[in-house]
Protein backbone atom coordinates (compact mmCIF):
# COMPACT_ATOMS: atom_id res chain seq x y z
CA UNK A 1 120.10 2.18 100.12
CA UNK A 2 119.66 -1.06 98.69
CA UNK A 3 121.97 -2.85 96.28
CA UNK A 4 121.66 -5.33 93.90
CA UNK A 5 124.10 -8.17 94.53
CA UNK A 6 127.24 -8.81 92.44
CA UNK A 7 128.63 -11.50 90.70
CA UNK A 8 131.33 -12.98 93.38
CA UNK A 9 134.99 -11.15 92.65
CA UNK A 10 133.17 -8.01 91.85
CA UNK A 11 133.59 -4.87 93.33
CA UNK A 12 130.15 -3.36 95.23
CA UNK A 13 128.96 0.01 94.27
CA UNK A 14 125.90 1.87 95.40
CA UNK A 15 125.28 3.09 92.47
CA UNK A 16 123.92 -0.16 90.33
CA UNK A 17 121.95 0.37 87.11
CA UNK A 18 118.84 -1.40 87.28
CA UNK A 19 116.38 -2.86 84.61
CA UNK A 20 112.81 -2.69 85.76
CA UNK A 21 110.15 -4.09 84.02
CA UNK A 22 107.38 -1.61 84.22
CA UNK A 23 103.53 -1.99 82.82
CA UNK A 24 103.03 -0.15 79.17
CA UNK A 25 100.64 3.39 80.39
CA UNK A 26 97.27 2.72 79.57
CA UNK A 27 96.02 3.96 76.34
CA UNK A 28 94.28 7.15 76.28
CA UNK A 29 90.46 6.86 76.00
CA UNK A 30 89.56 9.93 74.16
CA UNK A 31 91.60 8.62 71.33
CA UNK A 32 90.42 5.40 71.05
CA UNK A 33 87.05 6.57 71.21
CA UNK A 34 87.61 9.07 68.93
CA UNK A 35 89.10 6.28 66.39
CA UNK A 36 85.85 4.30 66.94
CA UNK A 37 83.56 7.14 65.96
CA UNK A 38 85.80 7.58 62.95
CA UNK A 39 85.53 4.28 61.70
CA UNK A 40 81.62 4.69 62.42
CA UNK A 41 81.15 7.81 60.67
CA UNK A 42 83.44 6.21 57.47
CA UNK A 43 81.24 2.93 57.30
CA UNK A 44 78.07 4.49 57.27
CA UNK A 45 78.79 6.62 54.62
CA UNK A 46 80.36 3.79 52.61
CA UNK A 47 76.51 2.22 53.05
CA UNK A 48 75.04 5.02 52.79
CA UNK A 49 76.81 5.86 48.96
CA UNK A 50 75.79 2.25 47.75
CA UNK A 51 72.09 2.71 49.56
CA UNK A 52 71.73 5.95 47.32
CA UNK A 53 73.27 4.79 44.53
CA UNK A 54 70.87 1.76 44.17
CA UNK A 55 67.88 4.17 45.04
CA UNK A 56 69.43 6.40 42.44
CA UNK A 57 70.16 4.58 39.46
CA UNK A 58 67.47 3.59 37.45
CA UNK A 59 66.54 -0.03 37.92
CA UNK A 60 69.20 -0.27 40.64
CA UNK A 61 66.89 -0.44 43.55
CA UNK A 62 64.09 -1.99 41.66
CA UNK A 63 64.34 -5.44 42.15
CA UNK A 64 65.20 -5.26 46.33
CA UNK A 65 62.85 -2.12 46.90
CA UNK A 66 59.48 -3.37 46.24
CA UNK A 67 57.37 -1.11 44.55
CA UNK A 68 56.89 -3.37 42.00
CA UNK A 69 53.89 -5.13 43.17
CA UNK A 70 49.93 -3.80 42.38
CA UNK A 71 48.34 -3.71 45.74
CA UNK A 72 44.09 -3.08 45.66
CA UNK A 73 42.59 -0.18 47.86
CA UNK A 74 39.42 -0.47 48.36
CA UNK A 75 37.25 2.30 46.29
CA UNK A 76 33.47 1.79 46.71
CA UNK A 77 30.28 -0.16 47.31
CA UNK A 78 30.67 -3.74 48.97
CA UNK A 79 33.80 -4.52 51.20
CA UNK A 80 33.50 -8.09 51.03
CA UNK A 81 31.91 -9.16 47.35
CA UNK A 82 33.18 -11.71 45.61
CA UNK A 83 32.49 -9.66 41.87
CA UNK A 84 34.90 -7.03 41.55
CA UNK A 85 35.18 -3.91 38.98
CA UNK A 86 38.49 -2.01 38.84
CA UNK A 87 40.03 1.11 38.06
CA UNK A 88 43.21 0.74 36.25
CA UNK A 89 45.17 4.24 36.01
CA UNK A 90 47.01 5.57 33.21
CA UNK A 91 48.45 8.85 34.37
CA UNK A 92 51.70 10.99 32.74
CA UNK A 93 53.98 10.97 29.93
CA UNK A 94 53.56 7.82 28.09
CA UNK A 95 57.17 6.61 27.01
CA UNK A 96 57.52 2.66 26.24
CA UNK A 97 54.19 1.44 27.21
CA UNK A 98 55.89 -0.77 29.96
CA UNK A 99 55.96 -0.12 34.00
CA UNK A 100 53.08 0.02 36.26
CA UNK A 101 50.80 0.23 33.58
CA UNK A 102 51.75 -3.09 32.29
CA UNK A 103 51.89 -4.16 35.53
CA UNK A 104 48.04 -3.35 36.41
CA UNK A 105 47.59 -4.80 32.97
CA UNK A 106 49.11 -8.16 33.75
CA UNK A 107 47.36 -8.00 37.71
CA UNK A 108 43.82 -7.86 36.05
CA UNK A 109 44.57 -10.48 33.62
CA UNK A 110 44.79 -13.13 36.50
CA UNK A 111 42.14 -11.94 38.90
CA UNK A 112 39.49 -14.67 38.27
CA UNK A 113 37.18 -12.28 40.03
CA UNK A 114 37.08 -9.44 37.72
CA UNK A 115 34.33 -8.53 36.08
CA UNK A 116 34.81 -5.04 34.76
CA UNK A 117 37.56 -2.61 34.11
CA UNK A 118 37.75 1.07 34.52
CA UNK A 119 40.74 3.04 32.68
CA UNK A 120 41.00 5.70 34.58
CA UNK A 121 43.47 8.56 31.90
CA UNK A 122 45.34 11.28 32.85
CA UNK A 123 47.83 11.81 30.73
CA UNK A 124 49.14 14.33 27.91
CA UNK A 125 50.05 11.37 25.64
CA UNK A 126 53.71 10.39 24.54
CA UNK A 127 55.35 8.11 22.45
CA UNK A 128 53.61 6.41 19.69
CA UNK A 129 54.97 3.43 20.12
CA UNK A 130 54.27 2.95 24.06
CA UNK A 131 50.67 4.79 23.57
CA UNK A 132 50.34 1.71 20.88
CA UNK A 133 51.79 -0.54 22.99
CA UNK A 134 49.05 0.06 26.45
CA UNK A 135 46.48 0.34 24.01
CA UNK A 136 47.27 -3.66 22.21
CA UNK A 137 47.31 -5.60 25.90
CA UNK A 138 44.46 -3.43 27.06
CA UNK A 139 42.36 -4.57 24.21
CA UNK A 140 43.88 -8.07 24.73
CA UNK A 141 43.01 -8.13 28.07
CA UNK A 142 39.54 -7.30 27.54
CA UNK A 143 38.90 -9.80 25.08
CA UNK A 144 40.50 -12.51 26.58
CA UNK A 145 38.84 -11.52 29.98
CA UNK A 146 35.45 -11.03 27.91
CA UNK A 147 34.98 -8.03 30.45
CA UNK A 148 33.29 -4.36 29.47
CA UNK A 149 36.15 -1.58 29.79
CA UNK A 150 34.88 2.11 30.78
CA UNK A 151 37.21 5.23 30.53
CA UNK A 152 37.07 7.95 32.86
CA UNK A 153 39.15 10.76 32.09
CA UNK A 154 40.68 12.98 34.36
CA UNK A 155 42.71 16.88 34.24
CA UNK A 156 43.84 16.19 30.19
CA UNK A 157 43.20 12.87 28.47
CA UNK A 158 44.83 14.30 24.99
CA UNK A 159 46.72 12.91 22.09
CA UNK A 160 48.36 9.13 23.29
CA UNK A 161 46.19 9.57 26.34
CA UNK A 162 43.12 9.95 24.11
CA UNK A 163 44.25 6.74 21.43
CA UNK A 164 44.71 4.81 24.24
CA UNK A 165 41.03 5.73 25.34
CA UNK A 166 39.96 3.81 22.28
CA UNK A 167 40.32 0.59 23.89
CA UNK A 168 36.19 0.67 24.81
CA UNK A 169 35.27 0.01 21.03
CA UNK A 170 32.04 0.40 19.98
CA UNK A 171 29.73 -0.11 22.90
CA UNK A 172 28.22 2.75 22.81
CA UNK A 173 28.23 5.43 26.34
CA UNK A 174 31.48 4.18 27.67
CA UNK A 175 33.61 7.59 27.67
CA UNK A 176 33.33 9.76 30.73
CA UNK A 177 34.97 13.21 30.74
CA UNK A 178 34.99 15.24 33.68
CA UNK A 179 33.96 19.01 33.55
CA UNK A 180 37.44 20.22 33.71
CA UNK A 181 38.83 17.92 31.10
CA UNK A 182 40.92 18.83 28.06
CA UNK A 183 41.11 15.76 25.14
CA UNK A 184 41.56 15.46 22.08
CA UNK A 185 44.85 16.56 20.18
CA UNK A 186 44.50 14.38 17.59
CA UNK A 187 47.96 14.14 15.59
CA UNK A 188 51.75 13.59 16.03
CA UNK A 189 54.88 15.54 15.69
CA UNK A 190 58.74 14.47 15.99
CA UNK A 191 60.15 17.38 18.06
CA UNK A 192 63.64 18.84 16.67
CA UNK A 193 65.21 21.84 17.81
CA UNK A 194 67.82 23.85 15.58
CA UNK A 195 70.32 24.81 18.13
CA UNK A 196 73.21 24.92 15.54
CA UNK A 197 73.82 28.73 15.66
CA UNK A 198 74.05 28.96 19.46
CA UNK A 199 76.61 26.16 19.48
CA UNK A 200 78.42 28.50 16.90
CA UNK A 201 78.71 31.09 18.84
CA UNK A 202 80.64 28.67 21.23
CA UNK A 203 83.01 28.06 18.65
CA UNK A 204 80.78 24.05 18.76
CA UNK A 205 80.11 22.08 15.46
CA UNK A 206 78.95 19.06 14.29
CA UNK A 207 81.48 16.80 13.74
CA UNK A 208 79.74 13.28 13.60
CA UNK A 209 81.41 10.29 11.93
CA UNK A 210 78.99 8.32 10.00
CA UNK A 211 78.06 5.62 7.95
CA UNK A 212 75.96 8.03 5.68
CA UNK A 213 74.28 11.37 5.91
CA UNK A 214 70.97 10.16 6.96
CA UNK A 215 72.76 8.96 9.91
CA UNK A 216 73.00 12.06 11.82
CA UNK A 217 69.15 13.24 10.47
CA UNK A 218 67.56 14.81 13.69
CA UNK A 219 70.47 15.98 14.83
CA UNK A 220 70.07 18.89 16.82
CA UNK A 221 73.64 21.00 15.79
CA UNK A 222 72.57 21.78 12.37
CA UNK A 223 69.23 22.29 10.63
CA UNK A 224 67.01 19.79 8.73
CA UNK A 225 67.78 19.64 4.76
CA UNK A 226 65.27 19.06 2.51
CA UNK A 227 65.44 15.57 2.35
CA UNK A 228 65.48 14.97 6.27
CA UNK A 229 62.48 16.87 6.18
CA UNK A 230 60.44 14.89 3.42
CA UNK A 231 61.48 11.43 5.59
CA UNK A 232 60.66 12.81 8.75
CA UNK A 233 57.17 14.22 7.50
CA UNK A 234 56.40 10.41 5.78
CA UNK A 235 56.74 8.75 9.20
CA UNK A 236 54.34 11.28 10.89
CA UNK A 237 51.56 10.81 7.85
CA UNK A 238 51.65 7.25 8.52
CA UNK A 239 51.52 7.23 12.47
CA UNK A 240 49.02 10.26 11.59
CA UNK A 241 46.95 7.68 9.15
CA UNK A 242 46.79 5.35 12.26
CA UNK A 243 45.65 7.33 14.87
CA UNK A 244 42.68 8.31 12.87
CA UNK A 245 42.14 4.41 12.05
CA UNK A 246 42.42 3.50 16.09
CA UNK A 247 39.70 6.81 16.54
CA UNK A 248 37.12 5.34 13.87
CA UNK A 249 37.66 1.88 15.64
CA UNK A 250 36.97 3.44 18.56
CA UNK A 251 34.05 5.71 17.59
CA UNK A 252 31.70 4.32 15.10
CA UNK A 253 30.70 7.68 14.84
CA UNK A 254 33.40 8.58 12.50
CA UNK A 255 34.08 5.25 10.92
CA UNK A 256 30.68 6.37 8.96
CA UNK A 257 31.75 10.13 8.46
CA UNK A 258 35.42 10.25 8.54
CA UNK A 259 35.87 13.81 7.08
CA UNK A 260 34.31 14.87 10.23
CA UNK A 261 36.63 13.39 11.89
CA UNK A 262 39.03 15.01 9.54
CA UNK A 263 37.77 18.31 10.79
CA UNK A 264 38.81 17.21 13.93
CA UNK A 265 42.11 16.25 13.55
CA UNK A 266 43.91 19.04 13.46
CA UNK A 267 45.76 18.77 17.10
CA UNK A 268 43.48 21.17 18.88
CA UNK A 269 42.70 20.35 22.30
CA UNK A 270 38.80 20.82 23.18
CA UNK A 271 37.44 21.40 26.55
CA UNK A 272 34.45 18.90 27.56
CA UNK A 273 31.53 20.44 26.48
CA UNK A 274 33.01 20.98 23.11
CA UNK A 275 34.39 17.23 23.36
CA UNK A 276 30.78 15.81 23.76
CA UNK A 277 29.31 18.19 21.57
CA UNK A 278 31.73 16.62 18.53
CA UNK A 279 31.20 12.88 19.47
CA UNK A 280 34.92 12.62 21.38
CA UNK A 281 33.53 11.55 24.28
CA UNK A 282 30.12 9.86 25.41
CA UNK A 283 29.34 11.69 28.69
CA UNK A 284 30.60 14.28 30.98
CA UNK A 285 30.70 12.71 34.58
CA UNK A 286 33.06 11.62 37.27
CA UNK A 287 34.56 7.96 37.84
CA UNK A 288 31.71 7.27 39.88
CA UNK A 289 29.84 7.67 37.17
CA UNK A 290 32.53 5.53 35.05
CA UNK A 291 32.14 2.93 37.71
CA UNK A 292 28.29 2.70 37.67
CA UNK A 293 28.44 2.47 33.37
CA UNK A 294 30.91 -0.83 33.99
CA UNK A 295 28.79 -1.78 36.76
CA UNK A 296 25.55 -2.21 34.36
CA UNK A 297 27.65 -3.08 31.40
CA UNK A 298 28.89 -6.14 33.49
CA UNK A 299 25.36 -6.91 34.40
CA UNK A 300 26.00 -6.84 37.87
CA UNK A 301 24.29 -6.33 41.06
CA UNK A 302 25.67 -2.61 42.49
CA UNK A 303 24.28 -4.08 45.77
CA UNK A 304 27.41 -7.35 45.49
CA UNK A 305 30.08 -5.73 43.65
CA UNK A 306 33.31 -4.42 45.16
CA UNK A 307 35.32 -1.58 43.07
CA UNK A 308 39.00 -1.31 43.58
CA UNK A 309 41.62 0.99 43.10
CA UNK A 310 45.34 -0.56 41.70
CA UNK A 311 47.91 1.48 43.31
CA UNK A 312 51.67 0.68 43.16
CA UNK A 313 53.23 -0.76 46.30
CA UNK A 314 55.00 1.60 48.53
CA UNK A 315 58.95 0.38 48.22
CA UNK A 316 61.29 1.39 50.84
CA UNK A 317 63.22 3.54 48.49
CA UNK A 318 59.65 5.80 48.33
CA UNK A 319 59.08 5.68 52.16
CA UNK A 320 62.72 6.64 53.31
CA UNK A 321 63.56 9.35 50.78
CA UNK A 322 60.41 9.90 48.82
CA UNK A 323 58.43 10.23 45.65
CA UNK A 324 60.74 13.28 44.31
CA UNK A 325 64.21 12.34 45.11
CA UNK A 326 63.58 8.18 43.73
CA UNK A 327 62.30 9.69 40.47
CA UNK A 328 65.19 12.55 40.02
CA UNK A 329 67.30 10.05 38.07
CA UNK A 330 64.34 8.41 35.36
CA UNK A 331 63.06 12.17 34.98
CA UNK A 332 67.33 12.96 33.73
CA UNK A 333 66.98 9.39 32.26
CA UNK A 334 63.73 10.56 30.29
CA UNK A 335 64.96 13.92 29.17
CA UNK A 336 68.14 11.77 27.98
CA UNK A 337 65.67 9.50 25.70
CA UNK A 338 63.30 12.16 24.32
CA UNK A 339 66.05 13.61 22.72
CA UNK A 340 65.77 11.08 20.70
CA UNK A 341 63.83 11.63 17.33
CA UNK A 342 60.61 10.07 17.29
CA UNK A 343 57.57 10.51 16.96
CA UNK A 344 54.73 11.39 19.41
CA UNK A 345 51.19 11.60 19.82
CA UNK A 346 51.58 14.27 22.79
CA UNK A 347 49.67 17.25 23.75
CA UNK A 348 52.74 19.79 24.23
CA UNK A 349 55.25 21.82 22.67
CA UNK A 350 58.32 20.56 24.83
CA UNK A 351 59.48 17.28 25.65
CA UNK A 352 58.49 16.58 29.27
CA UNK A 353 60.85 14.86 31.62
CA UNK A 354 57.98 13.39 33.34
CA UNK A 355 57.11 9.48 32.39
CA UNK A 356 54.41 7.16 33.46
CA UNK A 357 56.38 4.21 35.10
């Protein structure tokens, strides 16, 4: 057996304890691979939690989704004319006025090329304020455009959805209701609910700290007094006195006879044979028929026109999780608000938790 030599005086042994420098065993591979996947796994569900949560959040995905933007789809009659008429859409709850409405508003104000507008309604009404608000810029934009504007009302065109409607004026035939279409509802309300004696019964009361009584009016843990009631019911008479001045605006009809329109304004909602039959609406037709009224009102040639369609611009947010899950968050964020008192011109006894963007 070898030996490692001694220092010189030592004594030799065979037995000599030797330090060998050996190589470190190679690391197992299942482990790191394993710690790889981990680290994977943990940083794409840190992105994914901040991808959702600016999807999720109102207005946090807004300004990198797109969506924003009013793209044109093409409708009807000539592909490549210069003249264009377009149908602008006002569809669900109406809440602040702003959105893609205001958007479509803003996107016909600079097309050069417009000639003739379509408001296409579909919509149960909502706030008075936002129903005020679409109505103002879409009469703005028709008189600084100096172009004809045609309604065309779809499923229900009631209540905000019908004041807005009264952008057209008084040139006469420019109100199309479909067969199927509900309007009307002409009159506002300022939802409360008492829930006060179910919160008693969970031991719940209202404890508010205020700067005075009326503070806390609307408050849904106790009931209405007296004198609640007698503000509450001023505000709806006046935004009740304005709707019916926006409706005689609108139909000339009933600027001459307003107790008929008196008789009217009770909030029913009238189907479209009754609508026509009571000077509501002009016509009963389709858009197409809409489309050919602007058409002639514009004095243009049906032959050169081309009639568009503003629809919002798919954002990535819509295409990668869809319609439903982007707007689960504004309908919460909607509920949140209409709990709010105000006052509405809307065709329905609950608060819906579904807004026009």
């Amino acid at each position: 057996m070898d030996t490692v030599p001694t220092q010189e005086g030592s004594p030799q042994s065979p037995f000599v304890a030797q330090i060998v420098d050996r190589p470190a065993p190679p690391p197992r591979r299942g482990s790191r691979v394993f710690r790889t996947l981990l680290l994977l796994a943990f940083l794409v569900v840190l992105a994914g939690s901040l991808f959702l949560n600016l999807i999720l959040i109102p207005g946090g995905w807004s300004g990198l989704s797109g969506g924003k933007k009013v793209r044109e789809e093409y409708f009807s009659h000539e592909r490549l004319a210069r003249d264009k008429v377009a149908i602008l859409t006002v569809s669900g709850v109406i809440l602040d006025g702003e959105g893609f409405v205001k958007r479509q508003i803003d996107h016909a104000m600079a097309d050069d090329n417009l000639k003739a507008l379509v408001l296409r309604v579909d919509s149960p009404g909502g706030t008075v304020s936002g129903s005020d608000f679409i109505l103002h810029h879409l009469r703005k934009l028709a008189r600084q455009r100096g172009i004809p504007v045609v309604v065309s009302m779809g499923s229900v065109a009631a209540s905000g959805g019908y004041y807005v409607s009264m952008v057209v004026g008084d040139t006469p035939e420019t109100i199309f209701a479909e067969p199927t279409t509900w309007t009307g509802s002409i009159g506002v309300k300022i939802p409360h609910y008492d829930l006060s004696e179910l919160l008693a019964g969970w031991g719940v009361k209202e404890d508010t700290i205020a700067s005075h009584r009326l503070k806390t009016m609307g408050s849904l843990a106790k009931p209405l007094s007296e004198e609640e009631r007698k503000i509450f019911q001023s505000l709806v008479d006046d935004s009740f006195a304005r709707f019916k001045k926006i409706v005689r605006e609108g139909r000339p009809k009933f600027d001459a006879d307003p107790k008929a329109l008196d008789a009217l304004a009770t909030g029913q909602i009238f189907d479209a044979e009754q609508a026509l039959e009571s000077g509501l609406v002009d016509r009963i037709g389709f858009v197409e028929e809409a489309v050919d009224r602007a058409i002639e009102l514009a004095g243009l040639d049906p032959e050169d026109v081309l009639v568009v369609k503003y629809k919002r611009e798919p954002s990535l947010a819509t295409m990668l999780i869809g319609e439903e899950a982007r707007g689960a968050a504004s309908e919460w964020q909607t509920l949140v608000e209409m709990t709010t008192p105000r006052a509405y011109y809307l065709a329905t006894w609950l608060p819906s938790a579904l807004a026009t963007d």
